[in-house]
C-alpha atoms as a PDB file:
ATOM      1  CA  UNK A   1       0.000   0.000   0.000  1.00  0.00           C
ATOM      2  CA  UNK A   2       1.718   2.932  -1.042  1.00  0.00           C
ATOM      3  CA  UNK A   3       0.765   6.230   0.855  1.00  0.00           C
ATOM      4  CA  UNK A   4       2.737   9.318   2.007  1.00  0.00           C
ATOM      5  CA  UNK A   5       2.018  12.123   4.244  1.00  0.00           C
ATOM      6  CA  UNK A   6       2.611  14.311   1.969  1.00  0.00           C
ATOM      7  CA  UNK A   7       2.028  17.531   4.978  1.00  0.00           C
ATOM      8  CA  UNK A   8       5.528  16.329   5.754  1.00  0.00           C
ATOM      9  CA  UNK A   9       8.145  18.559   3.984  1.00  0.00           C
ATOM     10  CA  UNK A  10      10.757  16.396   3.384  1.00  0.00           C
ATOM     11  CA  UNK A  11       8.225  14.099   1.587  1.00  0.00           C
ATOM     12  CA  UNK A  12       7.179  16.906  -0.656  1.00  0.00           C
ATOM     13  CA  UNK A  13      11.148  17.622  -1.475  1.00  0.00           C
ATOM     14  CA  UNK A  14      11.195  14.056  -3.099  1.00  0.00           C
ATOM     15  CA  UNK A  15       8.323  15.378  -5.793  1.00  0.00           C
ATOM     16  CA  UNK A  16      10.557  18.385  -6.565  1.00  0.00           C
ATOM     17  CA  UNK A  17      13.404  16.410  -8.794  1.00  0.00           C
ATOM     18  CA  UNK A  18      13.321  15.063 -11.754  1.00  0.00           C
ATOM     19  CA  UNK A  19      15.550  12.432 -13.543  1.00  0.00           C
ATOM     20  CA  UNK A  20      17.232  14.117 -16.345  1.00  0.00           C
ATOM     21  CA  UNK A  21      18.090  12.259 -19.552  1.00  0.00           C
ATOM     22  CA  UNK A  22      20.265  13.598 -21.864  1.00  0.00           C
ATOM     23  CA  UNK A  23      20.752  12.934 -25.460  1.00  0.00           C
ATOM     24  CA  UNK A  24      24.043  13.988 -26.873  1.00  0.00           C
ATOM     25  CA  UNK A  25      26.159  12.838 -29.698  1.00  0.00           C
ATOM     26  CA  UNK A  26      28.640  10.990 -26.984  1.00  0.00           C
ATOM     27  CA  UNK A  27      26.013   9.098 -25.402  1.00  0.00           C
ATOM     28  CA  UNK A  28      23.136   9.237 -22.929  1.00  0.00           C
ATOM     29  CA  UNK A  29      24.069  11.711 -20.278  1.00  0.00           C
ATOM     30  CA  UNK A  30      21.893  11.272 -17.211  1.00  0.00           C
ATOM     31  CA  UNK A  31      21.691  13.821 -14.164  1.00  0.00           C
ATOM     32  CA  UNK A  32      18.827  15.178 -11.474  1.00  0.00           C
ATOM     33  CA  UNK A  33      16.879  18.451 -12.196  1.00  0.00           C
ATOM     34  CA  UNK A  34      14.948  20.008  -9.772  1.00  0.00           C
ATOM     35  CA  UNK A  35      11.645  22.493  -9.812  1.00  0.00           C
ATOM     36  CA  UNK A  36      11.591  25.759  -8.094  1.00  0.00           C
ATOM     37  CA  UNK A  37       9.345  28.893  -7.577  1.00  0.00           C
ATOM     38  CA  UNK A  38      10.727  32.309  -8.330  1.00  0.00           C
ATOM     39  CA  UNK A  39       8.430  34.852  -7.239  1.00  0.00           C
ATOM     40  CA  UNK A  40       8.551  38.729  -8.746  1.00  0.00           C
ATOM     41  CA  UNK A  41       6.351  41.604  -8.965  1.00  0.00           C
ATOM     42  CA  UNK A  42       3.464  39.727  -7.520  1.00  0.00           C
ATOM     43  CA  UNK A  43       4.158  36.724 -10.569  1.00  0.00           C
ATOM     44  CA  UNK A  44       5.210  34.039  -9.927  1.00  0.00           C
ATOM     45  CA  UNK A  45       7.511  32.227 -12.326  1.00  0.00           C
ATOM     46  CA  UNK A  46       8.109  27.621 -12.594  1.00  0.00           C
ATOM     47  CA  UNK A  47      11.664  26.900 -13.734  1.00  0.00           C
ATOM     48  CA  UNK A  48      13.614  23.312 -13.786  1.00  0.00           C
ATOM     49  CA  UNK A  49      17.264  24.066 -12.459  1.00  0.00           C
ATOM     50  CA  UNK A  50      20.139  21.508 -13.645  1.00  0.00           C
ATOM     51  CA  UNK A  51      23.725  22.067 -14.653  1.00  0.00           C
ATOM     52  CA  UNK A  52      24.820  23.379 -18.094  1.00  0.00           C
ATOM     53  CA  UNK A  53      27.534  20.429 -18.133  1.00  0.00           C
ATOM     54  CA  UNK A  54      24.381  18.277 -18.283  1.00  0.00           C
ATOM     55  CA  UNK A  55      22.331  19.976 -21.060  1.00  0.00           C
ATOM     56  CA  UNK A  56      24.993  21.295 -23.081  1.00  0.00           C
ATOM     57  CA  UNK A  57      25.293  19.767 -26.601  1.00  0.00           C
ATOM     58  CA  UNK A  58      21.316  17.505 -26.339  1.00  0.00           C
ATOM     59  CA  UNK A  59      19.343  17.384 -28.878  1.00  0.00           C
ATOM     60  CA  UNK A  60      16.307  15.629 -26.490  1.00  0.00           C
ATOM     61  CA  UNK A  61      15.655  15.717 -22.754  1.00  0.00           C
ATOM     62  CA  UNK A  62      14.031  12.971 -21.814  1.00  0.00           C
ATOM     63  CA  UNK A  63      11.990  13.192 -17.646  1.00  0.00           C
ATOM     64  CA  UNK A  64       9.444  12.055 -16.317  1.00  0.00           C
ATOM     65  CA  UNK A  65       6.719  12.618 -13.590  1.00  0.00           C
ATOM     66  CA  UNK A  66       4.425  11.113 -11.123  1.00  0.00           C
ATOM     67  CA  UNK A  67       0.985  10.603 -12.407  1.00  0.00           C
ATOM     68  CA  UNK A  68      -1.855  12.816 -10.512  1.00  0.00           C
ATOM     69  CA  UNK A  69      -5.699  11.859  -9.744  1.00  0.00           C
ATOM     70  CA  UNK A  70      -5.782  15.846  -9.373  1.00  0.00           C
ATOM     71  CA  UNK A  71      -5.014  16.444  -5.624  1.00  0.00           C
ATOM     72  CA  UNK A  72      -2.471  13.484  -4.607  1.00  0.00           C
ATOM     73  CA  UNK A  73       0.449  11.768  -6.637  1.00  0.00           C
ATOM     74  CA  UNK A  74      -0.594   8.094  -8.171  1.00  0.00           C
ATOM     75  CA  UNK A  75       2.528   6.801  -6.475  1.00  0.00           C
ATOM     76  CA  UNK A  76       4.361   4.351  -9.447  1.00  0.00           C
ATOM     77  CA  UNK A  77       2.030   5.794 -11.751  1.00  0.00           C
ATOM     78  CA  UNK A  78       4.601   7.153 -14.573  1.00  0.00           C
ATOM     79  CA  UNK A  79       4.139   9.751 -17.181  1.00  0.00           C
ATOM     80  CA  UNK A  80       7.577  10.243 -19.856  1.00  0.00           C
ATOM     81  CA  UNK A  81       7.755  13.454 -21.615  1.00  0.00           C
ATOM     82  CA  UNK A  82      10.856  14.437 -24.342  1.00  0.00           C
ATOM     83  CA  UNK A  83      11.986  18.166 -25.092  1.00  0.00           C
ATOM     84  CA  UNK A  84      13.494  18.598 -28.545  1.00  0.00           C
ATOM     85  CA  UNK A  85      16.288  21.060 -28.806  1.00  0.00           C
ATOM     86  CA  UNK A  86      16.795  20.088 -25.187  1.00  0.00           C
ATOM     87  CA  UNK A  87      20.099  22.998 -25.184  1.00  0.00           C
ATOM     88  CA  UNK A  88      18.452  25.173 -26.566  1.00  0.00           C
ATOM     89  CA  UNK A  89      15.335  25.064 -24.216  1.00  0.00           C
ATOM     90  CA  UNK A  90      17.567  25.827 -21.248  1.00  0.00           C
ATOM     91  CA  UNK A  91      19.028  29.469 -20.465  1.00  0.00           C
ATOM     92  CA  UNK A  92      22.878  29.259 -18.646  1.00  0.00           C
ATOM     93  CA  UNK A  93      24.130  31.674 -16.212  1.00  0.00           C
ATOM     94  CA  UNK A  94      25.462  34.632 -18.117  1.00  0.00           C
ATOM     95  CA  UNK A  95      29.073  33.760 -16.314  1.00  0.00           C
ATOM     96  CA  UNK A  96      30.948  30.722 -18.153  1.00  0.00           C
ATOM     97  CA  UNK A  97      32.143  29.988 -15.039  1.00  0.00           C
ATOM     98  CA  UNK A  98      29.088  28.966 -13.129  1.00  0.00           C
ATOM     99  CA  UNK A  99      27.571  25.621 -14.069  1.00  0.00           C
ATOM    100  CA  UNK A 100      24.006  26.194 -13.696  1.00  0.00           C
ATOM    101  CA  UNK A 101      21.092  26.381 -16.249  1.00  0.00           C
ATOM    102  CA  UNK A 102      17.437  27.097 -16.060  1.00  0.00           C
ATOM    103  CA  UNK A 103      14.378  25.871 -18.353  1.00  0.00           C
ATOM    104  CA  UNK A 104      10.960  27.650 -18.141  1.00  0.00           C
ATOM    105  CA  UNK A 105       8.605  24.737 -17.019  1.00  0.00           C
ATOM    106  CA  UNK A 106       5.554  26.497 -18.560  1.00  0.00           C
ATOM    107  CA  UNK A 107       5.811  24.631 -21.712  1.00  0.00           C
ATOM    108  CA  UNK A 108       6.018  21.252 -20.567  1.00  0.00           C
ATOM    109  CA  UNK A 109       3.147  21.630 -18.432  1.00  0.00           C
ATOM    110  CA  UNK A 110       1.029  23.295 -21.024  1.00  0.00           C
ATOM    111  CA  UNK A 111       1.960  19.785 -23.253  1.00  0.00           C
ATOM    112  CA  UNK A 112       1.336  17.656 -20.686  1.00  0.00           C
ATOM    113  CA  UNK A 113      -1.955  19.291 -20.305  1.00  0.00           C
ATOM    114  CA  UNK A 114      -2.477  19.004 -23.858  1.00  0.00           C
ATOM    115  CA  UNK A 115      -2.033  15.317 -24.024  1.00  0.00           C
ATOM    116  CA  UNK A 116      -4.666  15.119 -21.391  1.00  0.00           C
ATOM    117  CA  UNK A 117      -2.481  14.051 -18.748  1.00  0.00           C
ATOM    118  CA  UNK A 118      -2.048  15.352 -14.541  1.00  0.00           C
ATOM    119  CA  UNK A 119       1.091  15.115 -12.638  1.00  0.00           C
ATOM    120  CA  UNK A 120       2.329  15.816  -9.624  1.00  0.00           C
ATOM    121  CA  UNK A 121       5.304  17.709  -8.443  1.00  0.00           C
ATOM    122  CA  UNK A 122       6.704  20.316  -5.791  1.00  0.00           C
ATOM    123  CA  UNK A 123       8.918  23.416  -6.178  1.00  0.00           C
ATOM    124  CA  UNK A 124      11.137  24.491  -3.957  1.00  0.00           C
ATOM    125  CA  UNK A 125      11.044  28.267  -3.337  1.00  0.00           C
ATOM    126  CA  UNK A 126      13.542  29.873  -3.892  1.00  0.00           C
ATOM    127  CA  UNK A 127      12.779  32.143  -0.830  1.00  0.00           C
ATOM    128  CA  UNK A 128      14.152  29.025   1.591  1.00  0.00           C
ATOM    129  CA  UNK A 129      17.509  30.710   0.400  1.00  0.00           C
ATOM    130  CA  UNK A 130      19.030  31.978   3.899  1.00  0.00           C
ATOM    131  CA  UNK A 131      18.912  35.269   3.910  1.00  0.00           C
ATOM    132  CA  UNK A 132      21.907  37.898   5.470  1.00  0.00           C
ATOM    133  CA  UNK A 133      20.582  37.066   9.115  1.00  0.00           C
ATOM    134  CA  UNK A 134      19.370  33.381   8.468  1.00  0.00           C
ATOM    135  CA  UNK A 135      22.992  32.888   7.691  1.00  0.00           C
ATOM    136  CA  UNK A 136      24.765  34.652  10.800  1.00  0.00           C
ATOM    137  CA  UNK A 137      22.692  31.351  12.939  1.00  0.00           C
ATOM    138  CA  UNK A 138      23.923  28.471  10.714  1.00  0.00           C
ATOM    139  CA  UNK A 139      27.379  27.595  11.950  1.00  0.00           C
ATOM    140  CA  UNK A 140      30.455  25.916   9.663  1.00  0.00           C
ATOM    141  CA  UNK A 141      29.336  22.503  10.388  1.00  0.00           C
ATOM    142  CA  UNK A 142      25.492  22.148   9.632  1.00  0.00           C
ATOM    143  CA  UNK A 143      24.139  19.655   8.024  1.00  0.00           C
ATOM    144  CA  UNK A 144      22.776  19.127   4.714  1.00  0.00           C
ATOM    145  CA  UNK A 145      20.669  16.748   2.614  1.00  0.00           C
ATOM    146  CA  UNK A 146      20.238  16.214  -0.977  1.00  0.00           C
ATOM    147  CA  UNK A 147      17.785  14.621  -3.496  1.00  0.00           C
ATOM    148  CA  UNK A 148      18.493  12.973  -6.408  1.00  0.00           C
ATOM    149  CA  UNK A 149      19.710   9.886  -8.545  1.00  0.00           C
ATOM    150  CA  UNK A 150      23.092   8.950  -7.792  1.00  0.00           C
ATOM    151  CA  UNK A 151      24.695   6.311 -10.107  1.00  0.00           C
ATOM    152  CA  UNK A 152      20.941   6.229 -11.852  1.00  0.00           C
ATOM    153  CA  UNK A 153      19.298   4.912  -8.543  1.00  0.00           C
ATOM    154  CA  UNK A 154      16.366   5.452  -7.836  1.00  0.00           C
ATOM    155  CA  UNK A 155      13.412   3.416  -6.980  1.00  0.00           C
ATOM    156  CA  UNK A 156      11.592   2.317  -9.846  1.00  0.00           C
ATOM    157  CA  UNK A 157       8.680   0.853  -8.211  1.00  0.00           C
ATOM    158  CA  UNK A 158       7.351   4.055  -6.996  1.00  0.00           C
ATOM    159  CA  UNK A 159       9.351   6.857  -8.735  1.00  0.00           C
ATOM    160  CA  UNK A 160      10.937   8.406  -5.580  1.00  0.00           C
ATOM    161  CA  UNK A 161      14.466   9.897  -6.051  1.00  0.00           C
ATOM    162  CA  UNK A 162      16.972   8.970  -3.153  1.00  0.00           C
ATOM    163  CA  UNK A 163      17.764  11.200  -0.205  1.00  0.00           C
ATOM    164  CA  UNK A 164      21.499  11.315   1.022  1.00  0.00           C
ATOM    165  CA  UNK A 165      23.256  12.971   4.012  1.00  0.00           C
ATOM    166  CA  UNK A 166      26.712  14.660   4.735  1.00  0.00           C
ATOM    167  CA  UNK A 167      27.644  18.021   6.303  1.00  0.00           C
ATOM    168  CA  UNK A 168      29.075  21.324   5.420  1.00  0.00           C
ATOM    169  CA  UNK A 169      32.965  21.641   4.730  1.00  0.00           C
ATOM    170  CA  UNK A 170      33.191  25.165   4.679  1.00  0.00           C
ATOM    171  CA  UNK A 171      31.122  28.107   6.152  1.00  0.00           C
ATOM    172  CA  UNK A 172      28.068  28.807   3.881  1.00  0.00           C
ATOM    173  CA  UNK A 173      27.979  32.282   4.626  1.00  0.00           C
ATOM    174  CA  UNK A 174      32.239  32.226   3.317  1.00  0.00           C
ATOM    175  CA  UNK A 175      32.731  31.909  -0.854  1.00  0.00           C
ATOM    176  CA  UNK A 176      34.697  29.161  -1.462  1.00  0.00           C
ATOM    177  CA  UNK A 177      37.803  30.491  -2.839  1.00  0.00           C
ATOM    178  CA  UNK A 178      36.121  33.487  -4.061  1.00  0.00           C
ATOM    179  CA  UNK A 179      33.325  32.582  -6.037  1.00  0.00           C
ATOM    180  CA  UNK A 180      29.656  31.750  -5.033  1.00  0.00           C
ATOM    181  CA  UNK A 181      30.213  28.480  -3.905  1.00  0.00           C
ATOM    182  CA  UNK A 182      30.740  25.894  -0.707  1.00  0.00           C
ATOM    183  CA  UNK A 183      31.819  22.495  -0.206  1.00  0.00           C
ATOM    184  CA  UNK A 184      30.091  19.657   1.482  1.00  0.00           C
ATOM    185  CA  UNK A 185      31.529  16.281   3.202  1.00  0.00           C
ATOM    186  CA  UNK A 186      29.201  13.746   1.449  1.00  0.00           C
ATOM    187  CA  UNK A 187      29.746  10.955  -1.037  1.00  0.00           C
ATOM    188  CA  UNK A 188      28.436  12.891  -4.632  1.00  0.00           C
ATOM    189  CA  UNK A 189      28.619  10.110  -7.584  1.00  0.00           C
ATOM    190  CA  UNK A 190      27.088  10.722 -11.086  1.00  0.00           C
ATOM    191  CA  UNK A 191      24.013  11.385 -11.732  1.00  0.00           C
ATOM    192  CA  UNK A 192      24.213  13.432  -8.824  1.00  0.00           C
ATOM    193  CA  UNK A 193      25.066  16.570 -10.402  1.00  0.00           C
ATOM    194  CA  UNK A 194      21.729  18.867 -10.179  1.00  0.00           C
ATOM    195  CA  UNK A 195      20.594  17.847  -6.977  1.00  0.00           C
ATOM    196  CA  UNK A 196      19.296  20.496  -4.577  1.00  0.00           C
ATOM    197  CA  UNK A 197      21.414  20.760  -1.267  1.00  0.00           C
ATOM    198  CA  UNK A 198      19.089  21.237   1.474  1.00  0.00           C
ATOM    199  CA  UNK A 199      19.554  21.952   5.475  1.00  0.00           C
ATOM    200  CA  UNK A 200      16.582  20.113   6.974  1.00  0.00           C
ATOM    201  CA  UNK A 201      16.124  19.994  10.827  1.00  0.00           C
ATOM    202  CA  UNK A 202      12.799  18.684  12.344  1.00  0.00           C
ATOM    203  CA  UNK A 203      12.054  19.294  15.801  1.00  0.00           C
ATOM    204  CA  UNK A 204      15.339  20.908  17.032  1.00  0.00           C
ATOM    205  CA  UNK A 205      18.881  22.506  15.734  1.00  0.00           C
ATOM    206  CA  UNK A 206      21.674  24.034  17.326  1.00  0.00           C
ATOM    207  CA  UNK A 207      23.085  27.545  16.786  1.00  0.00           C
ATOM    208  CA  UNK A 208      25.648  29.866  17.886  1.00  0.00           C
ATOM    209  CA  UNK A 209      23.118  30.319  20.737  1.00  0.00           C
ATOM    210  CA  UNK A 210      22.481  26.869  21.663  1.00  0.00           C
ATOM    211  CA  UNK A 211      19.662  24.663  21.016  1.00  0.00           C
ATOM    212  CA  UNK A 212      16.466  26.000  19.377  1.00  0.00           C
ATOM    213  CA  UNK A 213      13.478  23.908  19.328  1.00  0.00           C
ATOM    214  CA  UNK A 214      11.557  23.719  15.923  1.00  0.00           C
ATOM    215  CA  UNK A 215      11.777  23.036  12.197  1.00  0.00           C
ATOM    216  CA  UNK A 216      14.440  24.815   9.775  1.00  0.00           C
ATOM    217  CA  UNK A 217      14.504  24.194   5.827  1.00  0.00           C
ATOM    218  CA  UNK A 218      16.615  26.099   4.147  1.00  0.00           C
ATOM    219  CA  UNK A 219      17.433  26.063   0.315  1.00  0.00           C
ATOM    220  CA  UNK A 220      21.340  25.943  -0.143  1.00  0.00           C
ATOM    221  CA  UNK A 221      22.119  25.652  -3.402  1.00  0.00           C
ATOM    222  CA  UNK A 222      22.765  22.600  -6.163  1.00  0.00           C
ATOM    223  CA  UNK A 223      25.638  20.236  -6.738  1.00  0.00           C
ATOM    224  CA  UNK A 224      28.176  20.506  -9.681  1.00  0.00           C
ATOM    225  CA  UNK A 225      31.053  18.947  -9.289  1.00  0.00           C
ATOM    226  CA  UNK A 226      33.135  16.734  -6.794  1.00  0.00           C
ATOM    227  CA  UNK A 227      36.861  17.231  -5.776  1.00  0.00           C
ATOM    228  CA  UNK A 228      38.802  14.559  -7.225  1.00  0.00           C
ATOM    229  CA  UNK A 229      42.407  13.229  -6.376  1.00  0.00           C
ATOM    230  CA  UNK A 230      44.629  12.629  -9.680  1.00  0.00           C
ATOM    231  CA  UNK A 231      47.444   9.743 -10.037  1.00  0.00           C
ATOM    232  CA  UNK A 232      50.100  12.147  -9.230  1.00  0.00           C
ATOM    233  CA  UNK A 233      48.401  13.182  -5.741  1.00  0.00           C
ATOM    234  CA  UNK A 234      47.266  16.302  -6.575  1.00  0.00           C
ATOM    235  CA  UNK A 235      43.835  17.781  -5.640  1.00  0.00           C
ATOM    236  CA  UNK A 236      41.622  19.266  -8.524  1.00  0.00           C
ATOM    237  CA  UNK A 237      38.156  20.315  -9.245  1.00  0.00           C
ATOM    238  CA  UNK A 238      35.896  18.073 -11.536  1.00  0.00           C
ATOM    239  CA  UNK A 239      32.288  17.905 -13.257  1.00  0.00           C
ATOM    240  CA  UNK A 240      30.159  15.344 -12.093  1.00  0.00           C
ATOM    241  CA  UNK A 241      30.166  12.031 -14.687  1.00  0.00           C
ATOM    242  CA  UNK A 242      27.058  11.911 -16.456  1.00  0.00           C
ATOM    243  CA  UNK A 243      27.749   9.664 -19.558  1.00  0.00           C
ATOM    244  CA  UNK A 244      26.952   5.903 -19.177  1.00  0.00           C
ATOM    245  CA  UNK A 245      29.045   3.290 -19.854  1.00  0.00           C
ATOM    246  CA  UNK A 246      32.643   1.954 -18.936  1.00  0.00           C
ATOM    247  CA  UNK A 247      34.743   4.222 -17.418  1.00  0.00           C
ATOM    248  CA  UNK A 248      38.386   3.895 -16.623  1.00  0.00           C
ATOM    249  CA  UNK A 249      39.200   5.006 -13.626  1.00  0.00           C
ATOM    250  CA  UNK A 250      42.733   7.483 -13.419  1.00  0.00           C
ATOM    251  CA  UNK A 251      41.003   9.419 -10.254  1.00  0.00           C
ATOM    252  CA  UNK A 252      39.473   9.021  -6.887  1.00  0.00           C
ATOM    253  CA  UNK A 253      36.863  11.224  -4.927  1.00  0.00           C
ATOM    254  CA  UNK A 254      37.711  12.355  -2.468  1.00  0.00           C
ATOM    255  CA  UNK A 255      34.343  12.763  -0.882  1.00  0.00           C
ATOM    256  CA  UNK A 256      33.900  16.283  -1.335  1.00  0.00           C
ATOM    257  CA  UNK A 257      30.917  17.824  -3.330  1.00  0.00           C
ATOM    258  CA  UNK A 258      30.843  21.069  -4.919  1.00  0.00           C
ATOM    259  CA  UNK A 259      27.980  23.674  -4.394  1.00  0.00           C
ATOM    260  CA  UNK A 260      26.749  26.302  -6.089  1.00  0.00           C
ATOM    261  CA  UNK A 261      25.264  28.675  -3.553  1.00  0.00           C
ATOM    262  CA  UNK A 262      21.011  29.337  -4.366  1.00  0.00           C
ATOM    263  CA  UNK A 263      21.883  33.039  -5.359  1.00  0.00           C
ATOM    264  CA  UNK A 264      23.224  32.090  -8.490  1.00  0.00           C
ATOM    265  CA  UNK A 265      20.063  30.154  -9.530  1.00  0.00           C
ATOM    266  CA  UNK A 266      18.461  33.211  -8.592  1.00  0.00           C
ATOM    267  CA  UNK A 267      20.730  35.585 -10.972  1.00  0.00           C
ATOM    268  CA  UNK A 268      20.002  33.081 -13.568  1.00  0.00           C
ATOM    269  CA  UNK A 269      16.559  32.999 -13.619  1.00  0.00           C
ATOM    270  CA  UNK A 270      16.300  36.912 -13.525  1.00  0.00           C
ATOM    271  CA  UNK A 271      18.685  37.393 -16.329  1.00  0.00           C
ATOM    272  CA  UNK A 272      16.566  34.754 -18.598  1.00  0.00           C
ATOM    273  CA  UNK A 273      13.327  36.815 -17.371  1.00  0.00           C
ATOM    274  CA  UNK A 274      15.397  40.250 -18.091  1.00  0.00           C
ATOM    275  CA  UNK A 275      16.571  38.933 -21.747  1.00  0.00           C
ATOM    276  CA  UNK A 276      12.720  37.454 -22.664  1.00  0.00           C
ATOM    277  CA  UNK A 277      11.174  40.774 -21.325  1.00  0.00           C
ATOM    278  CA  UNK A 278       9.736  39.509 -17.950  1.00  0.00           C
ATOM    279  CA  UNK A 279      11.821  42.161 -16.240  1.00  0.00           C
ATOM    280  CA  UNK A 280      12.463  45.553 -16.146  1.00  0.00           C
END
């Protein structure tokens, strides 16, 4: 008997990715999406969020939801849509440097509709971003889960992603290194890339202050890439594997994932709305 409280947050979270395949000319690249809200102007805007290492260069995205009788998910219940011109659907950051790409999810639901079809799905707002004072109570060490479909798993039964669990490695309120990222301690394998990076405490947390009864959800950011050690012993930055298929193996991970911080999916999204006229 499959049933979820779906009042729970955490439950919702697991209807806010989606399994992302990838169609390129090297292969089937596969990777988690996720849907969140942007709110502006009293509009309020659907976008799916992945990296632009996993869209670049596909001709078709391939996803799939949960089915819907209208109010509650049809848990197992499966509905596959494709997206031609899957590179071309998505919008990157304007900054080469930042590995994060946006689709409007208007259109797919609109087709979805049109083939007579409900699903179900969550977004995660993007006002669970900590802001300026929400960050002076989280502490170097929090920590963080994320959603999505390491190595391809997931559970195929019922269509749930899978939830995973590590901790902060440096201060979220610090830029790694400069730039608008963090790391985490957590084991981040492919297919990973996308997920949303979440700190989720039910019924009590610590701060600076010292124990604070309650529930705290905060939006952190999404994965990208995973620190890898070469042969030679050195330490370097790499994307997240996405291709499928044999791979020989000249580096190990190190267990460190790579973060984009949520402000950057933010930036994103506003310079797609600013370049297709949904912003001043």
């Amino acid at each position: 008997m499959n049933q979820m409280n779906l009042d729970v947050p955490i439950h919702q979270l697991l209807f806010s990715t989606v399994r992302i395949e990838a169609t390129t000319s090297k292969g089937i690249a596969v990777g988690t999406g996720f849907i969140t809200l942007y709110e502006s102007n009293g509009k309020q805007y659907l976008f799916l969020v992945a990296n632009k290492h996993l869209v670049q260069d596909a001709t078709i995205g391939k996803f799939f939801f949960t089915k819907s009788d209208g109010t509650n998910p049809l848990i197992g219940k499966r509905f596959d849509i494709e997206v031609s011109n899957f590179e071309q659907s998505c919008f990157g950051h304007p900054s080469s440097d930042i590995d994060v790409a946006v689709m409007p999810l208007l259109p797919m639901l609109n087709e979805i509709k049109k083939q007579g079809q409900e699903v179900y799905f969550r977004s995660i707002p993007l006002s669970l971003i900590p802001t300026r004072e929400q960050q002076e109570s989280l502490t170097a060490l929090e920590e963080v889960i994320f959603v999505g479909y390491p190595n391809s798993i997931y559970d195929t039964r019922n269509l749930l992603p899978i939830i995973r669990k590590g901790t902060t490695a440096t201060p979220i309120s610090i830029d790694y290194e400069g730039k608008p990222l963090f790391l985490i301690d957590a084991s981040v394998f492919p297919g990973s890339s996308g997920s949303p990076v979440m700190i989720y405490n039910q019924g009590s947390y610590a701060t600076p202050k010292g124990i604070t009864i309650g529930t705290r959800i905060h939006f952190l950011g999404l994965i990208c890439q995973v620190l890898i050690r070469e042969e030679q012993g050195t330490i370097s930055f790499a994307p997240i594997p996405t291709l499928q298929g044999p791979i020989v193996r000249t580096a190990q991970m190190i267990d460190l994932g790579v973060v984009f911080k949520g402000r950057v999916v933010v930036e994103t999204i506003e310079a797609f709305l600013r370049k297709s006229g949904g912003l001043p």
